[in-house]
Protein backbone atom coordinates (compact mmCIF):
# COMPACT_ATOMS: atom_id res chain seq x y z
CA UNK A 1 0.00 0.00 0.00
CA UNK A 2 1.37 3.61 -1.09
CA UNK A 3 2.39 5.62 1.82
CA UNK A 4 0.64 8.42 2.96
CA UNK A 5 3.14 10.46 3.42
CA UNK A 6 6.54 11.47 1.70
CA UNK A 7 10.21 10.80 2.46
CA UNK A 8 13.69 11.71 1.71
CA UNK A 9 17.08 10.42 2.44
CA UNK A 10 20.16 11.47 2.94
CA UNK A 11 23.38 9.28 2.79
CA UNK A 12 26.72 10.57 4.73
CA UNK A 13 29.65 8.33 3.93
CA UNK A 14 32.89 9.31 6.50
CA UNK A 15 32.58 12.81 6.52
CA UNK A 16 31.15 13.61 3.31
CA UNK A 17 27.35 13.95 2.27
CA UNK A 18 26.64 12.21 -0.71
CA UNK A 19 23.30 13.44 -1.20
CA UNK A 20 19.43 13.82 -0.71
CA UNK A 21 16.94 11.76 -2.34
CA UNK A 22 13.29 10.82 -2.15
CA UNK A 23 12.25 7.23 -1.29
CA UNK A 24 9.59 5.85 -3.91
CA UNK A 25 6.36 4.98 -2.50
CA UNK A 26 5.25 2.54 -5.05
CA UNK A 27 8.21 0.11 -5.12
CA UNK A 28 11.07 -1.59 -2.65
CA UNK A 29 14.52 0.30 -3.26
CA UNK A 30 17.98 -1.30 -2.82
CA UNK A 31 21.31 0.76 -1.07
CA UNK A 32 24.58 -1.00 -1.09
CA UNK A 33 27.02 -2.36 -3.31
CA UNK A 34 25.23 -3.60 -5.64
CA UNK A 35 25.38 -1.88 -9.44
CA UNK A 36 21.67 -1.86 -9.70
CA UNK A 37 20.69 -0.40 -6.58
CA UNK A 38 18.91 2.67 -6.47
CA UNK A 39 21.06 4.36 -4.35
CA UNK A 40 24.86 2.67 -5.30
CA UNK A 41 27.72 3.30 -2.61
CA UNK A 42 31.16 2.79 -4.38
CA UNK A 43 33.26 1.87 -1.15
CA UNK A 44 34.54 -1.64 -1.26
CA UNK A 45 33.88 -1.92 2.51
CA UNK A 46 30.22 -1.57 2.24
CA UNK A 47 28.31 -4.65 1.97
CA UNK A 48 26.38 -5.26 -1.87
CA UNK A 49 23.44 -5.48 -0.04
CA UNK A 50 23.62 -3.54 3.34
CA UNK A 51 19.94 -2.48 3.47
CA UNK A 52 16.54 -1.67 1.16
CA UNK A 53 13.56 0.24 1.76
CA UNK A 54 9.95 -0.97 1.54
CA UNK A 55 7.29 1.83 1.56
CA UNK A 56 3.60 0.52 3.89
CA UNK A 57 1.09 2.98 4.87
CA UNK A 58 2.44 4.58 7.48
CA UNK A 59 6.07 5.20 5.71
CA UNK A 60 8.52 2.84 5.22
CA UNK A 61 10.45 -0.40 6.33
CA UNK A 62 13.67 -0.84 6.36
CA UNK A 63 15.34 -4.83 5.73
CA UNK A 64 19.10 -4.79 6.48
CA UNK A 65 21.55 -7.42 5.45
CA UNK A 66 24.28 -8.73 7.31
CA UNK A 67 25.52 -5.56 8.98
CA UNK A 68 23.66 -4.57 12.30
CA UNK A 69 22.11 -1.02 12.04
CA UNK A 70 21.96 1.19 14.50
CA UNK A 71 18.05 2.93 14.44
CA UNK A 72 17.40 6.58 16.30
CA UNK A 73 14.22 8.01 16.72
CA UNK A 74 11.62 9.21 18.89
CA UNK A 75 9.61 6.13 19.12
CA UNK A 76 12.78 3.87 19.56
CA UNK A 77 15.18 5.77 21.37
CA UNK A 78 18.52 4.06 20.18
CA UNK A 79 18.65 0.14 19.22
CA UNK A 80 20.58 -1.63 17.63
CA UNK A 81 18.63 -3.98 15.28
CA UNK A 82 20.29 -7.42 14.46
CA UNK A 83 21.10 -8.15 10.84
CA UNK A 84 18.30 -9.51 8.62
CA UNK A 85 16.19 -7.66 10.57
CA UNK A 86 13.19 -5.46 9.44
CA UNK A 87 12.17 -1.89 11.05
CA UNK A 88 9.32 0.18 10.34
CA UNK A 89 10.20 4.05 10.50
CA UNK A 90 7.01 6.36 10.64
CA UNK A 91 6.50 9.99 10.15
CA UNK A 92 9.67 12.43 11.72
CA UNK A 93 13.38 11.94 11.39
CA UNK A 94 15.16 8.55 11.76
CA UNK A 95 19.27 8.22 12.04
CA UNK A 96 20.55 4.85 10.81
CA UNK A 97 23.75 3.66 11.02
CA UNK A 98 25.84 0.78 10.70
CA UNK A 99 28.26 0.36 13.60
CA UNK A 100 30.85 -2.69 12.54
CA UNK A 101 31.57 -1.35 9.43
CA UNK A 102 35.04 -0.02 8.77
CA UNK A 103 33.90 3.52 8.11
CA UNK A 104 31.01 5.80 9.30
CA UNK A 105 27.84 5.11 7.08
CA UNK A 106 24.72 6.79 7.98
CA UNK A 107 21.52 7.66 6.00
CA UNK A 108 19.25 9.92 7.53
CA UNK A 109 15.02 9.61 6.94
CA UNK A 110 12.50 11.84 7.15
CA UNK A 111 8.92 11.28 6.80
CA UNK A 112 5.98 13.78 6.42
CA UNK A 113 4.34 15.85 4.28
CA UNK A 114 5.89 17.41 1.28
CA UNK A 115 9.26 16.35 2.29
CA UNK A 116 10.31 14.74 -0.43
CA UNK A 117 9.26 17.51 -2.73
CA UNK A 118 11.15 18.34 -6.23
CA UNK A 119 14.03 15.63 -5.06
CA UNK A 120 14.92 12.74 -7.38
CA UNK A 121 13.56 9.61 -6.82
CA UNK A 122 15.73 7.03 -5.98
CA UNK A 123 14.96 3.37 -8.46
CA UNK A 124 16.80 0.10 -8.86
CA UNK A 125 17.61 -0.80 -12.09
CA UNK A 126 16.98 -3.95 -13.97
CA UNK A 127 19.56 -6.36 -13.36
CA UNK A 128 19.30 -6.14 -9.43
CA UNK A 129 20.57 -10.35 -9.45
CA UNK A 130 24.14 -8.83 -11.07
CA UNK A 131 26.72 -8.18 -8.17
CA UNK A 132 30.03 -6.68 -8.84
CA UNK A 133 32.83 -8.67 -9.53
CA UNK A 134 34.73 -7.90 -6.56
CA UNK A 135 33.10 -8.81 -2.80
CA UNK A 136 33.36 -6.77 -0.18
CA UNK A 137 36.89 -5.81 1.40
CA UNK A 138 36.79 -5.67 4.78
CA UNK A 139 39.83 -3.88 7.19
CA UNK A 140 39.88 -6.88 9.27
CA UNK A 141 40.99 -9.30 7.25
CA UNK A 142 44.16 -7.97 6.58
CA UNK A 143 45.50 -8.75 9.89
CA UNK A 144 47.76 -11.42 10.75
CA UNK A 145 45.37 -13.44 13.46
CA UNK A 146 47.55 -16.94 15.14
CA UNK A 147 45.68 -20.22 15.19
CA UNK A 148 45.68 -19.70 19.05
CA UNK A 149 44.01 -16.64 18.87
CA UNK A 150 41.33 -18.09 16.31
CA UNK A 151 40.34 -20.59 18.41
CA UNK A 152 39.89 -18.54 21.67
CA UNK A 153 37.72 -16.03 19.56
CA UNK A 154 35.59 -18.42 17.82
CA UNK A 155 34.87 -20.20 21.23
CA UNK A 156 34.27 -16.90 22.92
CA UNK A 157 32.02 -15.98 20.39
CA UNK A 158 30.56 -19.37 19.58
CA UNK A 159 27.32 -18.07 20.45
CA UNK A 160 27.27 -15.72 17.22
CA UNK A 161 27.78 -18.92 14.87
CA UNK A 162 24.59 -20.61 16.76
CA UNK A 163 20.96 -20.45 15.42
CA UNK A 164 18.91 -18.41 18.21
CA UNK A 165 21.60 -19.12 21.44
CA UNK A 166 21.38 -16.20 23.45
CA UNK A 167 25.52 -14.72 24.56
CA UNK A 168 26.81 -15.52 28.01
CA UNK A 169 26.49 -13.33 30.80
CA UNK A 170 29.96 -12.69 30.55
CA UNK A 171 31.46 -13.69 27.42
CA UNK A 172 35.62 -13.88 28.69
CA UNK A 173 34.78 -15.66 31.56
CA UNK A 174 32.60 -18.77 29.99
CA UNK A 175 35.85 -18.86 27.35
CA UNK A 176 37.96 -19.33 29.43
CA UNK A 177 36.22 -22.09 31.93
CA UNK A 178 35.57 -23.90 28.29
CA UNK A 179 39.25 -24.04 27.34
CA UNK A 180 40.73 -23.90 30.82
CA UNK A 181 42.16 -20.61 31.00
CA UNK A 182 42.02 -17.54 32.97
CA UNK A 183 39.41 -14.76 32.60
CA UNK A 184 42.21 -12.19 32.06
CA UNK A 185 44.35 -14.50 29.21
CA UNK A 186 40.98 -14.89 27.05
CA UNK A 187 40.40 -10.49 27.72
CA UNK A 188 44.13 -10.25 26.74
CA UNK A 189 43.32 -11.84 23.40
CA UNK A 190 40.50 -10.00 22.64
CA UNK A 191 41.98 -6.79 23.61
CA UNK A 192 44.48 -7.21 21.01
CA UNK A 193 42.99 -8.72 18.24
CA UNK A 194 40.60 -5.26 18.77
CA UNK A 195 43.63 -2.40 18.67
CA UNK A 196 44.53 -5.25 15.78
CA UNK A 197 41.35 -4.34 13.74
CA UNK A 198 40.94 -1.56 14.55
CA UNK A 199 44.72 -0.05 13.70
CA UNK A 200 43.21 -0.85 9.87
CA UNK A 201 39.69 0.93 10.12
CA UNK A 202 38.38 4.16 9.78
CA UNK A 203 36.23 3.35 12.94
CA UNK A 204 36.85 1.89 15.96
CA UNK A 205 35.07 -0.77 17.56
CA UNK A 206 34.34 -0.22 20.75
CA UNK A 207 33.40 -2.83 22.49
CA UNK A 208 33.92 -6.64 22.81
CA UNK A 209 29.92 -7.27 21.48
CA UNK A 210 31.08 -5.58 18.41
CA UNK A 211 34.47 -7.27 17.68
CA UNK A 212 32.53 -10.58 17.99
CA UNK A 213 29.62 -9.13 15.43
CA UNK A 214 31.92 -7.50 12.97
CA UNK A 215 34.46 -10.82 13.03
CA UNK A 216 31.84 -14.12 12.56
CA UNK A 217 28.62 -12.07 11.40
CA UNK A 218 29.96 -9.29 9.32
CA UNK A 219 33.37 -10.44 7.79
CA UNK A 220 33.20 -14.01 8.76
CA UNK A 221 36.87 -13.94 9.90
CA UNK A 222 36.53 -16.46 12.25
CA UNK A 223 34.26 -19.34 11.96
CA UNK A 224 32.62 -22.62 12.94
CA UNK A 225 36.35 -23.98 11.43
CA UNK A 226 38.09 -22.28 13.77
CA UNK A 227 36.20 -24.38 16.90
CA UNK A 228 37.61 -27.13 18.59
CA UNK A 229 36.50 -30.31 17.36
CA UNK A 230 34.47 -31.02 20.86
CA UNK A 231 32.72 -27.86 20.19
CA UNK A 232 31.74 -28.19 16.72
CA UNK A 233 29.58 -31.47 17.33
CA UNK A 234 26.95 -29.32 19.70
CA UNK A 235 24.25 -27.07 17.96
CA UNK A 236 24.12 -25.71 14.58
CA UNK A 237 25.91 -23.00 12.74
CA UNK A 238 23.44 -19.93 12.08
C-alpha cells in the first residue's frame, strides 16, 4: 500500500554527504554495493546489499543485510537492530547507522508531508541479481590473526555462529572455563585482536559485542572452522 506520506534520504559516507533523495512509495529500493541499486555506494567496505527500503502505509520499512544497524528516533530511542532484521520508520526523522563497518555510514530519513518535494527519486535498475565482480573488502581481514588466537575467539564468540543461542552473561569468563584458562588470558586476546582491527579501520570498535559481530557475522573472519573439534559437534551453525 502507497504511503501516505513522503520521504527523503540522505546518505553521509565518513565525513562527506553524498546526497538527498526521495524514497519511492510505489516500489522496494535497494542501497549498497550492488550496481543496480537505487542508491549505489562505491566503497569496497560496504556490503552489496547492506539495506533496502519498503514503503507501507504509514512510511517505510527498512530490511538490512548482514551488517547490524543502529536505528534513532523518537519512538525507539537508540537500538541496535540485528542483521536480517526489518524496522518500520514512521513519520519524523530517523538516524541509521551501521556500527561494525570499517567507516562511518549513515543515512538519515524523514517522513511527512511534502518532504520529499522536487528531489529525485531514488529506483533500482533492472539487473538487481548482477553483483560486482569484486566482494566486499573488509579492514579486518588484513590482519595477521595466530591459530591460538582463532580458536579462543571463535569459542568466545561461539554463540554468534549458533541459530537463536542467546551470549553468556559474561562472554571472557565462559571462554575461558571452556578451554581452561584464565578470565584475564581470554580479555588479553580480545583486547588485542581489537587495537589489531581496529589499527586498519576508519572506525573503531568499541566494544567486545562488536568485535565478535563485525568478526563471525559481518566479515566471517573467524568461523565454525576455527572451533575445537568437541565444540563443533553441539548445535548448529546460524
Amino acid at each position: 500500500m502507497e504511503p501516505i506520506f513522503d520521504g527523503r534520504l540522505t546518505l553521509k559516507v565518513a565525513d562527506t554527504v553524498r546526497g538527498t533523495w526521495a524514497l519511492p512509495k510505489w516500489e522496494n529500493v535497494s542501497v549498497g554495493r550492488l550496481p543496480a541499486a537505487g542508491l549505489h555506494i562505491r566503497e569496497s567496505w560496504v556490503p552489496i546489499r547492506l539495506c533496502r527500503f519498503m514503503p507501507y502505509e504509514l512510511g517505510w520499512l527498512v530490511q538490512v543485510g548482514r551488517a547490524r544497524v543502529e536505528v534513532r528516533n523518537k519512538y525507539l530511542g537508540r537500538v541496535v537492530f540485528p542483521a536480517r532484521s526489518v524496522v518500520a520508520l514512521q513519520p519524523g526523522r530517523t538516524g541509521l547507522h551501521f556500527p561494525e563497518l570499517d567507516d562511518f555510514c549513515g543515512l538519515g530519513v524523514v517522513i511527512g508531508a511534502g518532504q520529499a518535494e522536487g528531489l529525485p527519486v531514488l529506483q533500482d535498475g533492472a539487473d538487481l541479481d548482477v553483483e560486482p565482480r569484486r566482494r566486499t573488502q573488509y579492514a579486518g581481514e588484513r590482519i595477521d590473526m595466530p591459530g591460538s588466537h582463532r580458536l579462543i575467539l571463535a569459542v568466545a564468540f561461539r554463540h554468534l555462529m549458533v541459530r537463536d543461542q542467546a551470549p553468556p552473561a559474561n562472554v571472557a569468563l565462559a571462554a575461558a572455563q571452556r578451554l581452561g584458562k584464565s578470565e584475564q588470558a581470554v580479555k588479553n586476546v580480545m583486547v588485542s585482536v581489537r587495537k589489531k582491527v581496529n589499527a586498519e579501520r576508519w572506525l573503531n570498535l568499541q566494544t567486545t559485542d562488536q568485535l565478535g559481530h563485525y568478526l563471525v557475522r559481518l566479515t566471517r573472519n573467524v568461523t565454525w572452522d576455527d572451533l575445537p573439534p568437541q565444540l563443533r559437534d553441539v548445535g548448529l551453525p546460524g
